[in-house]
Structure formats: structure tokens, C-alpha cells
Protein backbone atom coordinates (compact mmCIF):
# COMPACT_ATOMS: atom_id res chain seq x y z
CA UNK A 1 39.66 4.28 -16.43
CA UNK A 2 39.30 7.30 -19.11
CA UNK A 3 39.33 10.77 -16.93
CA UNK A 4 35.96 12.59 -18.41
CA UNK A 5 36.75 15.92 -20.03
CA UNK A 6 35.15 18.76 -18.93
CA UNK A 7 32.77 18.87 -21.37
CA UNK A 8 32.11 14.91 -20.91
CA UNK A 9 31.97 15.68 -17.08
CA UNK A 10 29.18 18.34 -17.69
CA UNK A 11 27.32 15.57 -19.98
CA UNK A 12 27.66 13.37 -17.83
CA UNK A 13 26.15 15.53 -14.48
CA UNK A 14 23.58 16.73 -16.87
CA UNK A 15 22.39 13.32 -17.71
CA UNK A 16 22.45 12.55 -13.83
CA UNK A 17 20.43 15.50 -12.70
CA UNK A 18 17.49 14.53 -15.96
CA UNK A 19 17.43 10.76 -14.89
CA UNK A 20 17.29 11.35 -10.97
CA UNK A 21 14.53 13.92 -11.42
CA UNK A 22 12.34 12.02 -14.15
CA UNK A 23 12.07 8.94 -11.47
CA UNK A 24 11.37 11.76 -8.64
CA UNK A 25 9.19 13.40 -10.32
CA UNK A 26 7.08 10.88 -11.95
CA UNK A 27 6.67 8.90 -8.65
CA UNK A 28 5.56 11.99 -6.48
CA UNK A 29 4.68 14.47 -8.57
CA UNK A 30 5.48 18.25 -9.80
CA UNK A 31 4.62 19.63 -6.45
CA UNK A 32 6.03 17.32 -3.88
CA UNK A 33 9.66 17.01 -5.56
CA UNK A 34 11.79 20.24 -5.01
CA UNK A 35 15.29 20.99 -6.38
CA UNK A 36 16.66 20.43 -3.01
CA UNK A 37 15.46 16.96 -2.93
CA UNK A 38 17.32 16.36 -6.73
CA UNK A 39 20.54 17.88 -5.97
CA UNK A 40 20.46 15.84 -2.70
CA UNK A 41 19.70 12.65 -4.86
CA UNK A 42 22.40 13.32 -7.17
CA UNK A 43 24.83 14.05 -4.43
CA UNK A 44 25.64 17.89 -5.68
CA UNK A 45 24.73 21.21 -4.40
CA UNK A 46 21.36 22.92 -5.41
CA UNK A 47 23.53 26.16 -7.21
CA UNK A 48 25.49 23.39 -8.85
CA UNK A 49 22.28 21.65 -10.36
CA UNK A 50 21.11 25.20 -11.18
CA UNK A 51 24.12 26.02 -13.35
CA UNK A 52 22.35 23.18 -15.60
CA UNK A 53 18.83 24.06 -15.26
CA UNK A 54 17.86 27.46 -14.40
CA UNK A 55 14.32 26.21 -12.02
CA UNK A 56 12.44 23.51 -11.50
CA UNK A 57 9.98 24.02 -14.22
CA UNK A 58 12.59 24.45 -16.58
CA UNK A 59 13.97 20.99 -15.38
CA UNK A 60 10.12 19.28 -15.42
CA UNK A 61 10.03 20.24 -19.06
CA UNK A 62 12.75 18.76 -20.15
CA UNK A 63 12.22 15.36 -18.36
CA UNK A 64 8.68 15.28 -20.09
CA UNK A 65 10.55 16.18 -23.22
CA UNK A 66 12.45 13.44 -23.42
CA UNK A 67 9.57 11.08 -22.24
CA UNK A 68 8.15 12.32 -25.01
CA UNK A 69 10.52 11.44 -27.43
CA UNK A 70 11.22 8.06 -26.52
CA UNK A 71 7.06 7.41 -26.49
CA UNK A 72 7.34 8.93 -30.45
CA UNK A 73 10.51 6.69 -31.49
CA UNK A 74 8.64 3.38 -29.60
CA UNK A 75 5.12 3.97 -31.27
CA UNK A 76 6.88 4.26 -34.69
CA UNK A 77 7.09 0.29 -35.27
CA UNK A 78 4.05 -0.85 -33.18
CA UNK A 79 2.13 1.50 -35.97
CA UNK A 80 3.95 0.19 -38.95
CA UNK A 81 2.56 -3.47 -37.71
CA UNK A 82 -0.43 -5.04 -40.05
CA UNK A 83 -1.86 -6.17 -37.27
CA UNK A 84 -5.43 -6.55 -36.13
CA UNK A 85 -7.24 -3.06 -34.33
CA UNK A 86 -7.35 -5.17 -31.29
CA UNK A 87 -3.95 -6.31 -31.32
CA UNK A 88 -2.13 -2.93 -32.43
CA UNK A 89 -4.07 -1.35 -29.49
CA UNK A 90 -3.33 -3.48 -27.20
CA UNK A 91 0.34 -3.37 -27.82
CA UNK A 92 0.23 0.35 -27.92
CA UNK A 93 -1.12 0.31 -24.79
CA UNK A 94 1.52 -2.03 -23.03
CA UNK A 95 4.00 0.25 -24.30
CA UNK A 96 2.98 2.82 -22.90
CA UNK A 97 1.91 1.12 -19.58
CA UNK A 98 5.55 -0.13 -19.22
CA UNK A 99 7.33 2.33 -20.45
CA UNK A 100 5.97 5.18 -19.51
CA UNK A 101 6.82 5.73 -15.50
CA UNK A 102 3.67 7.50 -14.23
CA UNK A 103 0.18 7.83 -13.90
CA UNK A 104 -0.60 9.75 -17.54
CA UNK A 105 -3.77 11.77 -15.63
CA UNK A 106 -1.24 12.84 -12.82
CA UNK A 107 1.28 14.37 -15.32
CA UNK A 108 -1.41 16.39 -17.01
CA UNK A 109 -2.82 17.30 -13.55
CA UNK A 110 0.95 18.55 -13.09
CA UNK A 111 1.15 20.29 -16.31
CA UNK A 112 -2.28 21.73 -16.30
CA UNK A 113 -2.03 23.23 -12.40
CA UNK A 114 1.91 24.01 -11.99
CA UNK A 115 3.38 25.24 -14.88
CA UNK A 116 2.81 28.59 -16.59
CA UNK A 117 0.68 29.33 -19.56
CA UNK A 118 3.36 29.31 -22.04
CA UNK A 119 4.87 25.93 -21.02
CA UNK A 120 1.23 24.44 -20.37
CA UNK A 121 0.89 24.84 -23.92
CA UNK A 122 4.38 23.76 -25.31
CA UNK A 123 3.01 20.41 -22.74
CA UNK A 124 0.36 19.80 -24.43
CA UNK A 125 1.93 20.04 -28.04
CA UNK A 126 4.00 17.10 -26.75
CA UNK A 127 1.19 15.08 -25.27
CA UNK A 128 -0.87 15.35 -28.57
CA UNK A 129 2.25 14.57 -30.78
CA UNK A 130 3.08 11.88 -28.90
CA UNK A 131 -0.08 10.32 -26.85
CA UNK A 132 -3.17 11.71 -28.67
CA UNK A 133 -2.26 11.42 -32.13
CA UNK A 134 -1.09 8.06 -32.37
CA UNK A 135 -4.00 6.73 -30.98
CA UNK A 136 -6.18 8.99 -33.38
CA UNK A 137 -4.46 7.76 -36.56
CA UNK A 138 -5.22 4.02 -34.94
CA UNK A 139 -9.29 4.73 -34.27
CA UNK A 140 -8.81 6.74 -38.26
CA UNK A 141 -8.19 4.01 -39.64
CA UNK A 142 -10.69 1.42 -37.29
CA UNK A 143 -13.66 4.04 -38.66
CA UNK A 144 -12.32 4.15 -42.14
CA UNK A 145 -13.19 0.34 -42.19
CA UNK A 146 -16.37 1.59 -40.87
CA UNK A 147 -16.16 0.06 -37.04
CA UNK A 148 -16.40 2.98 -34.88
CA UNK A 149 -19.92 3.63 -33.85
CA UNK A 150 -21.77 6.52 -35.88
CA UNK A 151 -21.16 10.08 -34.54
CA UNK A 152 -18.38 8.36 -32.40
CA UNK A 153 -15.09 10.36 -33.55
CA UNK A 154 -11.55 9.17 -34.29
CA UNK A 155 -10.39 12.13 -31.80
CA UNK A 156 -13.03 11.39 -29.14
CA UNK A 157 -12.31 7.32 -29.09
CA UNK A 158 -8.23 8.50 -28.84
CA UNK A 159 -9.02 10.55 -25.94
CA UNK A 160 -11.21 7.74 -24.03
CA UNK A 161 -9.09 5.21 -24.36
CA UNK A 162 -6.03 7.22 -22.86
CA UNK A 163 -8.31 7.91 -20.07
CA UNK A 164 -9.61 4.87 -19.33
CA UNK A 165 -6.27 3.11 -18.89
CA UNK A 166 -5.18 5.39 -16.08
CA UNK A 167 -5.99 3.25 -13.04
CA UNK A 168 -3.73 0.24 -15.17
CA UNK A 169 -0.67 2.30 -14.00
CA UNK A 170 -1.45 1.48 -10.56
CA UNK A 171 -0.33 -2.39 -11.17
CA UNK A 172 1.44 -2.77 -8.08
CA UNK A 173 -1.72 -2.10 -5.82
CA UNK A 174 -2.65 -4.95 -3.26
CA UNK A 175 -5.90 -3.80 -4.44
CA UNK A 176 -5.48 -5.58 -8.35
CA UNK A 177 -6.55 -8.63 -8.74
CA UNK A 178 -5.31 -10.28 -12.56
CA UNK A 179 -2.13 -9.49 -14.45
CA UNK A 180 -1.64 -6.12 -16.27
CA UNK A 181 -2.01 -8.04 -19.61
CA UNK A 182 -5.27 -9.58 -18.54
CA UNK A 183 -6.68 -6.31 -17.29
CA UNK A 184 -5.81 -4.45 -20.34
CA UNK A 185 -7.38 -7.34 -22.39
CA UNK A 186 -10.96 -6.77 -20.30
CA UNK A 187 -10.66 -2.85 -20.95
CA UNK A 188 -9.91 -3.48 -24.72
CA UNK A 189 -13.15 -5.89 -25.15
CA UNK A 190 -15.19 -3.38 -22.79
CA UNK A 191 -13.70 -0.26 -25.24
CA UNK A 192 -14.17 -2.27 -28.55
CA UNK A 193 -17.72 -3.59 -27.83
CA UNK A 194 -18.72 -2.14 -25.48
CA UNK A 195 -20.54 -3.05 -21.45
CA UNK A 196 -24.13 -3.82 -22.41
CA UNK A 197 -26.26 -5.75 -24.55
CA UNK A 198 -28.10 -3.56 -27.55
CA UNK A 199 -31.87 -3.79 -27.76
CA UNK A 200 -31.88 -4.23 -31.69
């Protein structure tokens, strides 16, 4: 095998430290993960991690970064789809619930308690970009047909369905009862139409 150059061997560690600390940190947390704990994972020193990444928040952003990213580039097609409200929602939703390695409401908890101002709002530039918006355009174009309920906003419907499918990230729950896909079909139906019957 190929000897990595130097700058392919810093790549490479790079890489390492990102992909070990994206699985730490979306399992546990901003707050319980420490750079100890990711240099340990990745079998290097903590000043040797630090000649990549300067602190931890530093490190945190750029994991959520490039969450981020990959969230934009696997939206792009599921929007492109002439599919039926119901249908693009629901795949958007899968996406995100299997791609997407943690509990949405914990990462902004993270962002919106740990970080500092600054990088609390480059965060949330991301999130909209890349979770809001997508669902916005979606629920735009359900009221431009004239389905969303009157005074009900395309913004407003975005933001309640990203909050409503937090507890769907906790699939592997004894708890659960029903498949992910059949759960996300209830919430859809419950979101769509709604819980109760309308007096008319």
C-alpha cells in the first residue's frame, strides 16, 4: 500500500478527528463529549487533535457544518420530485430521520445554551438554510394551492412540523410500538388534517 503524504496524512487525521466527534457528539451531546474523550477515540493526543481544531466549539461547528451540507445536497432531489404534499413530506422527513444522527431539538438545545453569541447565530443560519427553509418552500407551495388553513403560515407550519417529529428520532426505544415509517405516516395525517372533528 501507497505511503500517505504529509499533506494526505493531515487529510486523512483531519477527516478522523470530524467523523469520530460528529458520532460523539450527536449521541451525547455538546456538553458531555470533551476533547479528551475525541483524541482518545481517535487514538492521538489532545495537543495533536488541537493542531487541527483550535477548541471544542470550533470542532462542534464544523461537524454541524458539514451535517448541514449533506442535509442541503439530499433535499435538492426529494424537492425537485412532482410528487403529492403528502408524499414529498413524508420523504423529506425520512431523510432527515435517517440521515440525520441526532435528536434535531437536542442540537439546538446545544447550540442555543453552549456556544457563544457569534457562533449561535452562524448555527442558526445553517439550520434555516438547511432545515427551516426547505420545509417552508414545501408548506409555500401546499398554501399557494390554497390548503393550509387561513392565518396558518408557510413559516409557522415549517417550524411545527420540525418539532413535532422530534420524539421519531428516538426509534430504537423499547418504549415504540410501530415502525418509523408507520409512525411518521400517523404524524403526517395528524399534521395534514388535523386531531379532531370540525363542528361545521
Amino acid at each position: 500500500m501507497k505511503k500517505r503524504t504529509r499533506a494526505e496524512e493531515l487529510v486523512f487525521t483531519r477527516n478522523k478527528i470530524l467523523t469520530t466527534a460528529r458520532d460523539l457528539f450527536m449521541e451525547k451531546g455538546y456538553r458531555s463529549v470533551s476533547t479528551r474523550d475525541i483524541a482518545a477515540k481517535c487514538q492521538m493526543t489532545q495537543p495533536a487533535l488541537y493542531h487541527h481544531f483550535k477548541d471544542k466549539e470550533t470542532l462542534y461547528i464544523e461537524v454541524v457544518r458539514q451535517l448541514t451540507i449533506e442535509i442541503q445536497a439530499d433535499m435538492i432531489p426529494i424537492e425537485k420530485t412532482d410528487s403529492a404534499p403528502q408524499v414529498q413530506l413524508k420523504a423529506m422527513l425520512t431523510m432527515l430521520i435517517e440521515k440525520h444522527p441526532t435528536n434535531i431539538l437536542m442540537m439546538i438545545h446545544d447550540i442555543l445554551n453552549e456556544l457563544s453569541p457569534e457562533n449561535q447565530f452562524l448555527m442558526f443560519q445553517l439550520w434555516q438554510t438547511s432545515y427551516l427553509d426547505p420545509f417552508n418552500r414545501l408548506f409555500k407551495a401546499i398554501s399557494d394551492k390554497g390548503m393550509l388553513r387561513e392565518g396558518i403560515t408557510s413559516e409557522a407550519a415549517a417550524r411545527y412540523c420540525l418539532s413535532t417529529i422530534s420524539p421519531i428520532f428516538a426509534s430504537s426505544s423499547p418504549f415504540r410500538k410501530g415502525s418509523m415509517a408507520n409512525r411518521l405516516d400517523e404524524l403526517i395525517d395528524f399534521m395534514m388534517f388535523g386531531i379532531c372533528k370540525k363542528e361545521v
